[in-house]
C-alpha atoms as a PDB file:
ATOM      1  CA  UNK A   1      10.697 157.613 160.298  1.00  0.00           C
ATOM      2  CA  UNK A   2       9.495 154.999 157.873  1.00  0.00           C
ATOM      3  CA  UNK A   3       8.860 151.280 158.775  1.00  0.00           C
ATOM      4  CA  UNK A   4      11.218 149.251 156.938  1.00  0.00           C
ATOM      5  CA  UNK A   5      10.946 146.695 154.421  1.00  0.00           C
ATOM      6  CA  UNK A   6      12.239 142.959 154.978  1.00  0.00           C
ATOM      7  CA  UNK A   7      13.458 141.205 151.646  1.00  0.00           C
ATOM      8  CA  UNK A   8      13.766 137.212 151.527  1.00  0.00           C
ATOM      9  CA  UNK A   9      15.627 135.691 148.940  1.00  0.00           C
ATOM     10  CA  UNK A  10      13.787 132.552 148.291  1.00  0.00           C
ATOM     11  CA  UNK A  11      14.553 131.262 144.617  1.00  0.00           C
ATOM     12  CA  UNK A  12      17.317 129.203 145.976  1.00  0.00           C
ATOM     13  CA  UNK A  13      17.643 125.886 143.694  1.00  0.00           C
ATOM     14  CA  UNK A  14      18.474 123.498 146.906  1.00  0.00           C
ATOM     15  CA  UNK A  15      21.250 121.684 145.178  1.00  0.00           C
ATOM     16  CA  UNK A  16      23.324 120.728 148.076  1.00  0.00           C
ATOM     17  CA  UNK A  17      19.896 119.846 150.343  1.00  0.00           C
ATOM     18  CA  UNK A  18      18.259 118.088 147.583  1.00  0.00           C
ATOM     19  CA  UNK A  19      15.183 119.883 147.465  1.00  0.00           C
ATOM     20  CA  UNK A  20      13.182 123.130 148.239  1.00  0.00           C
ATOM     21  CA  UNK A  21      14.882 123.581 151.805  1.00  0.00           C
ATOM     22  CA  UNK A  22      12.632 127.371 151.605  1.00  0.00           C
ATOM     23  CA  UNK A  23       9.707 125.262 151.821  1.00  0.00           C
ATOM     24  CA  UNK A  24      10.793 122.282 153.859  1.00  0.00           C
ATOM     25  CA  UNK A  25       8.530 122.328 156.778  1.00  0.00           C
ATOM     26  CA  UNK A  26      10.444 122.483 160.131  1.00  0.00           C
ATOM     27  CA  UNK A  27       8.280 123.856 162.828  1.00  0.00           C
ATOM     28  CA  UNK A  28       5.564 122.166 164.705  1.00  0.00           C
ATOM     29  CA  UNK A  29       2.763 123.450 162.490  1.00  0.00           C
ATOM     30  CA  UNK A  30       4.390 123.691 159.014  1.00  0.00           C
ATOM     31  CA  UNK A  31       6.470 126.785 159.337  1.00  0.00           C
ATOM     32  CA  UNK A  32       9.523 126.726 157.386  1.00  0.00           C
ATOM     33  CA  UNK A  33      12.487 128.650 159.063  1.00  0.00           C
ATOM     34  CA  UNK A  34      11.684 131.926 157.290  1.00  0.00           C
ATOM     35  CA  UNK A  35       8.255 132.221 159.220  1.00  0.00           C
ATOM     36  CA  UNK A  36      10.405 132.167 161.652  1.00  0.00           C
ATOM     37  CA  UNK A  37      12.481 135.303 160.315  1.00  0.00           C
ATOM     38  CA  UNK A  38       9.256 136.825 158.898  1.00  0.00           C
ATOM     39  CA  UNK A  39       8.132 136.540 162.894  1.00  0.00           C
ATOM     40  CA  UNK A  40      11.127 138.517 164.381  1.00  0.00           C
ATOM     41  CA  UNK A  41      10.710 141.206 161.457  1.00  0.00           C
ATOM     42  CA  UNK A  42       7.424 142.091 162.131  1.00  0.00           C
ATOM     43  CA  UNK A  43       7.965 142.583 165.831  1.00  0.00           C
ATOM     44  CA  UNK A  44      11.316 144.658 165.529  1.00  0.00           C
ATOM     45  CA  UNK A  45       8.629 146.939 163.347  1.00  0.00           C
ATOM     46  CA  UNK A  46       8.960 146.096 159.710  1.00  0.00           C
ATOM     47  CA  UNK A  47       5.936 147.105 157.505  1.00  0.00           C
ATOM     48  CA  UNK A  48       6.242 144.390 154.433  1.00  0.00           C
ATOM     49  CA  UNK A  49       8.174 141.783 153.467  1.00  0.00           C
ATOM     50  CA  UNK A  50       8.853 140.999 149.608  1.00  0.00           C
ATOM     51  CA  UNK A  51       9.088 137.148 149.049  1.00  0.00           C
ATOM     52  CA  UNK A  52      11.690 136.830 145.873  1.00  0.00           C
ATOM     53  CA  UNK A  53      11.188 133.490 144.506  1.00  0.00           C
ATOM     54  CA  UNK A  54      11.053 131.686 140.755  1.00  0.00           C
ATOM     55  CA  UNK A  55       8.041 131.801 139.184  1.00  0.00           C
ATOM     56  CA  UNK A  56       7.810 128.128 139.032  1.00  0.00           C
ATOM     57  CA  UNK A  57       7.801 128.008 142.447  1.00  0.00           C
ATOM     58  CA  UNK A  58       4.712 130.150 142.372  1.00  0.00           C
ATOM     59  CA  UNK A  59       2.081 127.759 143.516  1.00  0.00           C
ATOM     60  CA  UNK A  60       3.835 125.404 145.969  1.00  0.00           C
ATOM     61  CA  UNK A  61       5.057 128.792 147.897  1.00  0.00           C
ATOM     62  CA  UNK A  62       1.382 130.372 148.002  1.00  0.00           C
ATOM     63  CA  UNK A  63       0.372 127.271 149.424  1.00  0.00           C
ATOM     64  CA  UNK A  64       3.554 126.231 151.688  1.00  0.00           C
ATOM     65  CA  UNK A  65       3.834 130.082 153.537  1.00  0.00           C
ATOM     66  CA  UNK A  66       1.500 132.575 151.958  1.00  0.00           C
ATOM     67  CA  UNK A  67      -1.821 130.608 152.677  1.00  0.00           C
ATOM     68  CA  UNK A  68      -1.043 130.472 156.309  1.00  0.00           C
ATOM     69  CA  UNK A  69       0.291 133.999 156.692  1.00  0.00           C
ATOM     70  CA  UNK A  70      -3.416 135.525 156.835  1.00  0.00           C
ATOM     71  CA  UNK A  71      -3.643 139.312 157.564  1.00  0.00           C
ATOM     72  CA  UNK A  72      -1.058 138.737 160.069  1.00  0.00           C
ATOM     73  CA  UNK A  73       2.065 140.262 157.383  1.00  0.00           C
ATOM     74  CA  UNK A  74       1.606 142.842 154.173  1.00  0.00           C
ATOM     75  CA  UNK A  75       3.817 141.044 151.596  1.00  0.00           C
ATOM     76  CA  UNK A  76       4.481 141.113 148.189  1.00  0.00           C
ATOM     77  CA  UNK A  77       6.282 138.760 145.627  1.00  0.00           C
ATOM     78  CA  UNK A  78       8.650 139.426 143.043  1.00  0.00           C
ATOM     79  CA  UNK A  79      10.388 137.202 140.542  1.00  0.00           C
ATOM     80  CA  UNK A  80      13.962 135.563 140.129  1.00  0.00           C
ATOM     81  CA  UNK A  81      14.006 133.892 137.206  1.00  0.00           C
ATOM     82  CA  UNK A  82      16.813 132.776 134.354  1.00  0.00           C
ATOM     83  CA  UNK A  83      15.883 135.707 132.393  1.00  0.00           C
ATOM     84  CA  UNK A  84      14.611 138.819 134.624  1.00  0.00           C
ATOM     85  CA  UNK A  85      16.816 141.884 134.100  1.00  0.00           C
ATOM     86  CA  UNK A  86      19.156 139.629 131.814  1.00  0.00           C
ATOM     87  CA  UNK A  87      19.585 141.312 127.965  1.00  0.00           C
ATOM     88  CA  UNK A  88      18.193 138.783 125.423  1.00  0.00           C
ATOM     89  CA  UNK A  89      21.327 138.104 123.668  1.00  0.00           C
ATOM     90  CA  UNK A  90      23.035 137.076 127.050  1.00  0.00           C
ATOM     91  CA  UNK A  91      20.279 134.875 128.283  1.00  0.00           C
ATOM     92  CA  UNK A  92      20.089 132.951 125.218  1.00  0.00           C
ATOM     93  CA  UNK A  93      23.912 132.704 124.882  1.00  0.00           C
ATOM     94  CA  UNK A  94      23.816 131.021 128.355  1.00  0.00           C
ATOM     95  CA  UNK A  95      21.258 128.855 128.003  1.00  0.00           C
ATOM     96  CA  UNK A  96      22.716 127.619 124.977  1.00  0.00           C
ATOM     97  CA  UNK A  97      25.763 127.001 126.413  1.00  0.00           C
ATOM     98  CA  UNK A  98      23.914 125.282 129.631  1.00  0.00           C
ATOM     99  CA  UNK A  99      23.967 127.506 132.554  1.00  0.00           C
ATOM    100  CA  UNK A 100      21.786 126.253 135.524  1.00  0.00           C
ATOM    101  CA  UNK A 101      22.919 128.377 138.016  1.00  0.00           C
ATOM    102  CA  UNK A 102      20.941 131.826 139.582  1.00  0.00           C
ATOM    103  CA  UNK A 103      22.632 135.002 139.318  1.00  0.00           C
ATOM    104  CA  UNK A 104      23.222 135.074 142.583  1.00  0.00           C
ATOM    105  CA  UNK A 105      22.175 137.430 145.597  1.00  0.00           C
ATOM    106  CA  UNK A 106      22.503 140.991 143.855  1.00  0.00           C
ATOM    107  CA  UNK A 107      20.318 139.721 140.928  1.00  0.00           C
ATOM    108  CA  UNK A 108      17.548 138.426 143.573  1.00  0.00           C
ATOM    109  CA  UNK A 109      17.550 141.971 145.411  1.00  0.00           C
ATOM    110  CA  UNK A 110      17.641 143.810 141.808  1.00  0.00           C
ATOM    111  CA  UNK A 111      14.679 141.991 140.703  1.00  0.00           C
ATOM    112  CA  UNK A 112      13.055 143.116 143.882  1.00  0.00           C
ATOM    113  CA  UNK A 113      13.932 146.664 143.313  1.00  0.00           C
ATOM    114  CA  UNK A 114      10.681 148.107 142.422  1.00  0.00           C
ATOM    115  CA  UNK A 115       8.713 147.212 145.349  1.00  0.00           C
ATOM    116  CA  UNK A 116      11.587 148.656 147.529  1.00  0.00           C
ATOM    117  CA  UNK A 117      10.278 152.396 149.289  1.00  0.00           C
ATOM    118  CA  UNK A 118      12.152 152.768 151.800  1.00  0.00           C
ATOM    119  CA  UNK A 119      14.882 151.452 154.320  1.00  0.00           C
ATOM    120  CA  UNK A 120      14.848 147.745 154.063  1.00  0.00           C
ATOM    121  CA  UNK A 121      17.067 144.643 155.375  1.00  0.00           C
ATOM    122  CA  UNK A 122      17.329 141.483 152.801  1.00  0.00           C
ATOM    123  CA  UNK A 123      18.179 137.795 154.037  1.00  0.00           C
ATOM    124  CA  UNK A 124      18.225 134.259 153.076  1.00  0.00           C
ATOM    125  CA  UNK A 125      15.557 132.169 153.175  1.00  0.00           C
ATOM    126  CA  UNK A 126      16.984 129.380 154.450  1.00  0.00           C
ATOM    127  CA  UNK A 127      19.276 130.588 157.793  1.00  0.00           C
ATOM    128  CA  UNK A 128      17.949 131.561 161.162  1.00  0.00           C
ATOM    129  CA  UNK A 129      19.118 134.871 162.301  1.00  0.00           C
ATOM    130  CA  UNK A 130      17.038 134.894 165.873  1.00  0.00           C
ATOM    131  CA  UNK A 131      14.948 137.685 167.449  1.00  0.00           C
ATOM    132  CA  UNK A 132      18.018 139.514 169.055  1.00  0.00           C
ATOM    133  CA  UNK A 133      18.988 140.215 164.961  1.00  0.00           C
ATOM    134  CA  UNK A 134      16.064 141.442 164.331  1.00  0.00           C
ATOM    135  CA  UNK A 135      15.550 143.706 167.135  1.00  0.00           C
ATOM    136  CA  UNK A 136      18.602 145.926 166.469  1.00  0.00           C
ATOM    137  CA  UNK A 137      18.411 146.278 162.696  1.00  0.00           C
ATOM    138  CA  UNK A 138      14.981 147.021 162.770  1.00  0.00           C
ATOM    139  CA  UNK A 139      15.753 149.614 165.279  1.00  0.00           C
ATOM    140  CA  UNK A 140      18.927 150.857 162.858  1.00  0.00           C
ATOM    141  CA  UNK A 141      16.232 151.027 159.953  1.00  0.00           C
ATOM    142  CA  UNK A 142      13.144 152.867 161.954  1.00  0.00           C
ATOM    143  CA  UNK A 143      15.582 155.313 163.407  1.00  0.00           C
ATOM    144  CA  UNK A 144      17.061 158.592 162.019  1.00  0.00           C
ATOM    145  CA  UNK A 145      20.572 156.728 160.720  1.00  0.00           C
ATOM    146  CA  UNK A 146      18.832 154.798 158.526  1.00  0.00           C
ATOM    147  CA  UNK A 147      20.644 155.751 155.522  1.00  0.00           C
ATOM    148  CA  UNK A 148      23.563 154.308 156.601  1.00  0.00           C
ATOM    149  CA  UNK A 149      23.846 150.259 155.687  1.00  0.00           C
ATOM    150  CA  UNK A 150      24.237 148.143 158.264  1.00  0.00           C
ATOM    151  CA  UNK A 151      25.840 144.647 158.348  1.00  0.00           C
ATOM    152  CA  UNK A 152      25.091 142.059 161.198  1.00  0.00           C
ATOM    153  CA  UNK A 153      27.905 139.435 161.259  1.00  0.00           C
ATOM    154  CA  UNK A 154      28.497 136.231 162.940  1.00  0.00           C
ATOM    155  CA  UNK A 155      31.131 133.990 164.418  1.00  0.00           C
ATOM    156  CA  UNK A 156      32.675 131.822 161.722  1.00  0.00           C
ATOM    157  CA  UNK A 157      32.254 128.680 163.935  1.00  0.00           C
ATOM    158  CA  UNK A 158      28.926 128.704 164.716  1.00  0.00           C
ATOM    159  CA  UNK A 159      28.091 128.887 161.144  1.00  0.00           C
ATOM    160  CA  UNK A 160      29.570 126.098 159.761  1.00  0.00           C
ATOM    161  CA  UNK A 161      28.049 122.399 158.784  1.00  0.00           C
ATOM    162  CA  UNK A 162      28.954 119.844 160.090  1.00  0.00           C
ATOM    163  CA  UNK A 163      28.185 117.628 156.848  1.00  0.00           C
ATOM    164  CA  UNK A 164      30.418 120.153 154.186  1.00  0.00           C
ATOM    165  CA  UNK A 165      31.845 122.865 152.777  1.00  0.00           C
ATOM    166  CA  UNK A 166      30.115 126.354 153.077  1.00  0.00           C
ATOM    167  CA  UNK A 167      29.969 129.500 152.078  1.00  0.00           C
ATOM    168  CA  UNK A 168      30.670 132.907 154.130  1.00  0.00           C
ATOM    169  CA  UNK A 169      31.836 136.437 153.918  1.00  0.00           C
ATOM    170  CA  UNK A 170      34.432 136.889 155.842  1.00  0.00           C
ATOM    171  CA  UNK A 171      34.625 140.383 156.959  1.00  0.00           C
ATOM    172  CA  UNK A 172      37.265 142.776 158.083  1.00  0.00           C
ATOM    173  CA  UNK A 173      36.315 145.320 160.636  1.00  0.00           C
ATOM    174  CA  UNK A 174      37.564 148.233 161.917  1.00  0.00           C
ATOM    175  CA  UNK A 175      37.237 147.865 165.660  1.00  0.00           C
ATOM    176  CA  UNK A 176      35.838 150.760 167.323  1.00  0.00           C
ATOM    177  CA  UNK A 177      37.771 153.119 169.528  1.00  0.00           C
ATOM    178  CA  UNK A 178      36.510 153.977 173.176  1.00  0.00           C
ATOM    179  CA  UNK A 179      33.132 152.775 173.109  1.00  0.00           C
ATOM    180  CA  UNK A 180      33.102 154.508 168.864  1.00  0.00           C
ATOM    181  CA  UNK A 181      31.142 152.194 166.313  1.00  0.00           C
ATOM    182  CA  UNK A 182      32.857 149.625 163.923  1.00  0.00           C
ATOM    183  CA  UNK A 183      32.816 149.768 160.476  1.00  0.00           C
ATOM    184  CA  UNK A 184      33.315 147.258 157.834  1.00  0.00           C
ATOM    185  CA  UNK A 185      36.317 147.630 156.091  1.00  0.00           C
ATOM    186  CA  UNK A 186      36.201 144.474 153.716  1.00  0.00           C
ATOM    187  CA  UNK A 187      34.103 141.376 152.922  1.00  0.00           C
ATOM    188  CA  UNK A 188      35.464 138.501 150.854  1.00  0.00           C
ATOM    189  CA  UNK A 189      33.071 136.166 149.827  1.00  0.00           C
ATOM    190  CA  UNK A 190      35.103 133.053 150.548  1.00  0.00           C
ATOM    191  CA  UNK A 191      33.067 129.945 148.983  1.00  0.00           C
ATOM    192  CA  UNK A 192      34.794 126.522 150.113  1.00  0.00           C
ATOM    193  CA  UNK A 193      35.154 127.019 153.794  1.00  0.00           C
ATOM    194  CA  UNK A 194      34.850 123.835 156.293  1.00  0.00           C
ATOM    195  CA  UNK A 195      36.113 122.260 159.987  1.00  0.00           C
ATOM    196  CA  UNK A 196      38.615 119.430 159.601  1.00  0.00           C
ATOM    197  CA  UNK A 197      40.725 117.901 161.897  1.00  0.00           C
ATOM    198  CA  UNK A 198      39.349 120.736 164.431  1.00  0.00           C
ATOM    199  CA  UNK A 199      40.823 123.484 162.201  1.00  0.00           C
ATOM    200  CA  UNK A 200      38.557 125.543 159.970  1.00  0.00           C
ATOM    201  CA  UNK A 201      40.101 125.868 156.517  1.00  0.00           C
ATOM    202  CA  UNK A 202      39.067 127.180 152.955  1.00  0.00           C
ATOM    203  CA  UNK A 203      40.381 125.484 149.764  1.00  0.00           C
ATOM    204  CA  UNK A 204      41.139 128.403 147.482  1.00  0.00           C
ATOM    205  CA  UNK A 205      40.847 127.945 143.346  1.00  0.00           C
ATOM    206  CA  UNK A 206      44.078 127.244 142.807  1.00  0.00           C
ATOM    207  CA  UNK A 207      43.859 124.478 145.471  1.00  0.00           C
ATOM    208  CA  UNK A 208      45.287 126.168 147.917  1.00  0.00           C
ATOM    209  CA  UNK A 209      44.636 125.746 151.764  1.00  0.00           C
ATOM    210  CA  UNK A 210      43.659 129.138 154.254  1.00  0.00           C
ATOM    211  CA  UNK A 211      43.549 128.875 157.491  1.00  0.00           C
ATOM    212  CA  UNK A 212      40.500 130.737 159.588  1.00  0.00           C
ATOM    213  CA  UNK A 213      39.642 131.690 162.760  1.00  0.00           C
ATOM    214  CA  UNK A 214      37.075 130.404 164.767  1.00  0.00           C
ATOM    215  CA  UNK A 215      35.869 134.053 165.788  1.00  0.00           C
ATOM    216  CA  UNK A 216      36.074 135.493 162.297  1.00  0.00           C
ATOM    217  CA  UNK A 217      33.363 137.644 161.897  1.00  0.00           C
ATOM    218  CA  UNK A 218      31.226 137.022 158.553  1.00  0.00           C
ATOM    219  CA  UNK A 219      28.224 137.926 156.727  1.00  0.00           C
ATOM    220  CA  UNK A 220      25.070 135.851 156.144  1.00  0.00           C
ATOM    221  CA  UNK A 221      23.181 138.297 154.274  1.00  0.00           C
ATOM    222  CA  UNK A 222      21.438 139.984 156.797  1.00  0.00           C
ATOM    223  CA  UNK A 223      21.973 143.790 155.603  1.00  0.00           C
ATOM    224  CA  UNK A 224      20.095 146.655 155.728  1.00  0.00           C
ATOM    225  CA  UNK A 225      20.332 149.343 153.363  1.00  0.00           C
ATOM    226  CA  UNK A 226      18.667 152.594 152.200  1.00  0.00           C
ATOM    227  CA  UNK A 227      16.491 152.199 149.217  1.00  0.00           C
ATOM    228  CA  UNK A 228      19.488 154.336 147.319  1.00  0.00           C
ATOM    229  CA  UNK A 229      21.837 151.968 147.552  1.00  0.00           C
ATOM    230  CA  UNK A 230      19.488 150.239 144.703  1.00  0.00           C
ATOM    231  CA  UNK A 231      21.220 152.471 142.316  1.00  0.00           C
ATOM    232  CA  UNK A 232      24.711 151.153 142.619  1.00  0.00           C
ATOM    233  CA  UNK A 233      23.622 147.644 142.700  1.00  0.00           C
ATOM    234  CA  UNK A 234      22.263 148.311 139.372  1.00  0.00           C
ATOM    235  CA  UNK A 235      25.417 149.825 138.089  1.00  0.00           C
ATOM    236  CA  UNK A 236      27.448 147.031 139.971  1.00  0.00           C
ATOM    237  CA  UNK A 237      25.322 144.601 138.296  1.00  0.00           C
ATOM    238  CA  UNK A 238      25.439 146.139 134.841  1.00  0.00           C
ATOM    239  CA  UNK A 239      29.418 146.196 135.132  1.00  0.00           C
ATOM    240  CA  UNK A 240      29.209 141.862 135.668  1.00  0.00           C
ATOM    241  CA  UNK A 241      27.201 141.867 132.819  1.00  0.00           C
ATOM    242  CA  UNK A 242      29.180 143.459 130.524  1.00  0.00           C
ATOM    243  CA  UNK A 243      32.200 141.568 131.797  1.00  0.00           C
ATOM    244  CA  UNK A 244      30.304 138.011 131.809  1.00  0.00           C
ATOM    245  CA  UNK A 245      29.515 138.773 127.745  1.00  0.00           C
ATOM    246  CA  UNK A 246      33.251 138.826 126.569  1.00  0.00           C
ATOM    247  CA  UNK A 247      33.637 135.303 128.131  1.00  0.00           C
ATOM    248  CA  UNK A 248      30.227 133.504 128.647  1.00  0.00           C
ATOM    249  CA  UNK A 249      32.077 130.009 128.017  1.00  0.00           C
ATOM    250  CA  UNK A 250      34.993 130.950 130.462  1.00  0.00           C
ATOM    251  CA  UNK A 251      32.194 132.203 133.001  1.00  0.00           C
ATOM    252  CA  UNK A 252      29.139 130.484 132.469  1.00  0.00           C
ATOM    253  CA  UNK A 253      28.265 129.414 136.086  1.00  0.00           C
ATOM    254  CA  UNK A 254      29.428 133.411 137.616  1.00  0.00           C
ATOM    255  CA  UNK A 255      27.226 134.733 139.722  1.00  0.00           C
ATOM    256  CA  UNK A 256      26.839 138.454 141.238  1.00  0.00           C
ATOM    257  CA  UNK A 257      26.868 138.114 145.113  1.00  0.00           C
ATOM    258  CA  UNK A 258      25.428 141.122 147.656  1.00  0.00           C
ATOM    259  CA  UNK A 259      29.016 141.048 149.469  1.00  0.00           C
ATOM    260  CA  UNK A 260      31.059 141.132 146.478  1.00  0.00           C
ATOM    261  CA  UNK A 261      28.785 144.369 145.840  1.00  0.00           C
ATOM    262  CA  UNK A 262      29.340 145.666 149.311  1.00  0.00           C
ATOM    263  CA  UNK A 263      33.213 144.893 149.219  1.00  0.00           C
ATOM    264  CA  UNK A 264      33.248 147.481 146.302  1.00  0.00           C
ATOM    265  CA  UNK A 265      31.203 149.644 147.055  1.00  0.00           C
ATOM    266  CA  UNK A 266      33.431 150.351 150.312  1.00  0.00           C
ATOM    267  CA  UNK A 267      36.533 150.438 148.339  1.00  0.00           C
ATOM    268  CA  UNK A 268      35.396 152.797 146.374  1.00  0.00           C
ATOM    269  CA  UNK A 269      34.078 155.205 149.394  1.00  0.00           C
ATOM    270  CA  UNK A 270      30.837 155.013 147.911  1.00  0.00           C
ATOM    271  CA  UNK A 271      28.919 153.762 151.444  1.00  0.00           C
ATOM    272  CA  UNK A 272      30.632 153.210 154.465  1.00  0.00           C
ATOM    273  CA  UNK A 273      28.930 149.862 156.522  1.00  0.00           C
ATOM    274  CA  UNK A 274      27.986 150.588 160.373  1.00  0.00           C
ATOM    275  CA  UNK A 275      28.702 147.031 162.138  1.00  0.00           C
ATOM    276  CA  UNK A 276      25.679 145.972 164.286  1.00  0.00           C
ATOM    277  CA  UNK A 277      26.328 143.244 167.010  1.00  0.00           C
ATOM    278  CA  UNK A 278      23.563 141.301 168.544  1.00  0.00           C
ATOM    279  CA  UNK A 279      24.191 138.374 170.760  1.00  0.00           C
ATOM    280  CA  UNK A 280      22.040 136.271 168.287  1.00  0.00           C
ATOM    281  CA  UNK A 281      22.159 132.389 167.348  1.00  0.00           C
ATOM    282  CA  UNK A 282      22.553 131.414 163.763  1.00  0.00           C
ATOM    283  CA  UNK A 283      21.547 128.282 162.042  1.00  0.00           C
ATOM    284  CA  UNK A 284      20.380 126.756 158.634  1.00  0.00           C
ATOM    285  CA  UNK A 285      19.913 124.015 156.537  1.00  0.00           C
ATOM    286  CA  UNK A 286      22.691 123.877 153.516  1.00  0.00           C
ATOM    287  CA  UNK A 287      22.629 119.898 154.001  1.00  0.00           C
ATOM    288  CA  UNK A 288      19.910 117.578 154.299  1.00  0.00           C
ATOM    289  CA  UNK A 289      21.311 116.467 157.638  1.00  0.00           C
ATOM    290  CA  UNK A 290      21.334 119.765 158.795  1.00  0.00           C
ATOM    291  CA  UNK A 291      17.625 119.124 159.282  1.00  0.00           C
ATOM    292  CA  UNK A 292      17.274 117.269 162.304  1.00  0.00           C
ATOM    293  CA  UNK A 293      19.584 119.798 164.493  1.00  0.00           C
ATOM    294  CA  UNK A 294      17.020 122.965 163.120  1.00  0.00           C
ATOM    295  CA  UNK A 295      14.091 121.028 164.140  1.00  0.00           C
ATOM    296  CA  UNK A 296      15.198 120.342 167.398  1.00  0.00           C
ATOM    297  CA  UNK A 297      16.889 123.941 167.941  1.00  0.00           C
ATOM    298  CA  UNK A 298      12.682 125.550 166.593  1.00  0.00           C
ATOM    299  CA  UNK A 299      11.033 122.894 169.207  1.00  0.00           C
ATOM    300  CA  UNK A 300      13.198 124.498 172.086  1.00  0.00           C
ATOM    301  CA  UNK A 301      12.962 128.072 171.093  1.00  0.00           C
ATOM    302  CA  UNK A 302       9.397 127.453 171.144  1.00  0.00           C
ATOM    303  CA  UNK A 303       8.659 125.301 174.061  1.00  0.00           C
ATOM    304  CA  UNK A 304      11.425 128.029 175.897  1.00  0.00           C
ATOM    305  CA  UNK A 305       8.804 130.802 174.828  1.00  0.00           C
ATOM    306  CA  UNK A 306      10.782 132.820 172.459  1.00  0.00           C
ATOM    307  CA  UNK A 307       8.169 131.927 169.701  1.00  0.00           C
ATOM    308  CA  UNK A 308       4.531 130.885 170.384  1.00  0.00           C
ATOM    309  CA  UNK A 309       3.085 127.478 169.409  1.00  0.00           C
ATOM    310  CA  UNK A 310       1.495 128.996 165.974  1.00  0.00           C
ATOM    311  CA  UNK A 311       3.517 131.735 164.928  1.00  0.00           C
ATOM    312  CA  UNK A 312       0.272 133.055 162.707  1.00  0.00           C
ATOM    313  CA  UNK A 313      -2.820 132.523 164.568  1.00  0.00           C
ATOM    314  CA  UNK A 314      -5.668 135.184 163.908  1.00  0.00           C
END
């Protein structure tokens, strides 16, 4: 079987952090936290990682990660930026009209599509997905079920910040019968979700209040896929564009997310989503004070041995 590929979305704009949290340095020698994920890919027996990131951010990220990466990890880099895979006429009806935002998770894995060979797993740059993750898609991927996608959730409450609202997938599973697998049945991408007065809630559009467990299961982006599923992504992503140029104005900050994709492509018995569990700890930085807690939480892991003191020593 082929060695998978690892995809890291990285052209996040940082808006709620205030800054570059991709390249904020956490660990004791510089790493950011996706050396850390980079780390655990490589030894669950991943082949290449593709760094997507803005072209702007070109320079900063060769020197931030990719100068102290050495021979250690085959990578590549592709390109997120305002215009790829975006027709002319849309782009510069947008950008008239002010849009700032990406377009969002699908577009970053799109614009990654040509590197793609083979089974792969995509994540975000900025969350910590731990080695236990790692271990059991990359064992998914190498194995002969990798054409099946793969989703592994978390637990809604450890997921959350403590300093705001977040967003999550929340996911509907089919639980398994007599030791059977699970299978996704739905993910919504729900995008106002937060902890108050010990409840977890999510304020809905129409201001509206939901009520959540604290074991929901929900996605943070770590999926693997087979390198077909590239073609319906492109067709799913073709389909928002269409629909985003009969009302730019009405939809100028849209964006096309991964589980949105997923969520239809289920629906529509296209792929069917094997649920992997791994008893894995989660954590990122959406919020500037989130900082402190992942710095402490990378010293431990470290001085506990799950990581070495330099994760990329020669």
């Amino acid at each position: 079987m082929e060695n998978p590929i690892l995809v890291v979305m990285a052209a996040g704009m940082g808006s709620r952090y205030g800054g570059l949290k991709q390249m904020d340095k956490l660990g004791k020698n510089g790493e950011v936290l996706l050396d850390y994920s980079v780390f655990d890919a490589i030894r669950s027996g991943f082949k290449k990682v593709i760094f997507v990131i803005r072209y702007d951010l070109k320079k900063d990220f060769e020197d931030t990660v990719l100068s102290r990466l050495g021979s250690s990890v085959k990578w590549e880099l592709a390109y997120q930026n305002p215009d790829s895979l975006i027709p002319e006429n849309i782009y510069a009806e947008s950008k008239r009209l002010g849009r700032t935002k990406p377009w969002g998770t699908a577009h970053a894995l799109l614009c990654a599509a040509d590197k793609i060979d083979g089974p792969f797993a995509v994540i975000n740059a900025d969350d910590f997905y731990g080695k236990e993750a790692f271990s059991v898609i990359g064992s998914h991927l190498c194995s002969p079920s990798a054409n099946e996608p793969v989703i592994v959730p978390y637990r809604l409450e450890n997921t959350l910040s403590l300093q705001g609202k977040v967003a999550r997938g929340v996911c509907e599973i089919c639980p398994g019968l007599e030791g059977n697998d699970c299978y996704l049945l739905s993910v919504e991408e729900l995008t106002a979700i937060e902890k108050k007065d010990g409840a977890i809630i999510c304020v809905n559009c129409d201001g509206s209040v939901r009520s959540l467990s604290a074991d929901t299961l929900v996605s943070m982006n770590f999926w693997g896929f087979p390198q077909s599923v590239l073609i319906e992504f492109k067709k799913y992503f073709d389909e928002f564009l269409s629909l985003y140029a009969t009302d730019i104005p009405g939809q100028l900050n849209d964006e096309c997310f991964i589980p949105r994709a997923v969520d239809k492509f289920i629906k529509n018995n296209i792929i069917s989503v094997k649920v992997l569990r791994a008893n894995s700890q989660w954590f990122g930085i959406t919020y500037k004070e989130d900082r402190e807690a992942a710095v402490k939480e990378l010293m431990h892991l470290t001085s506990t041995g799950v990581y070495p003191e330099s994760l990329w020593q020669e």
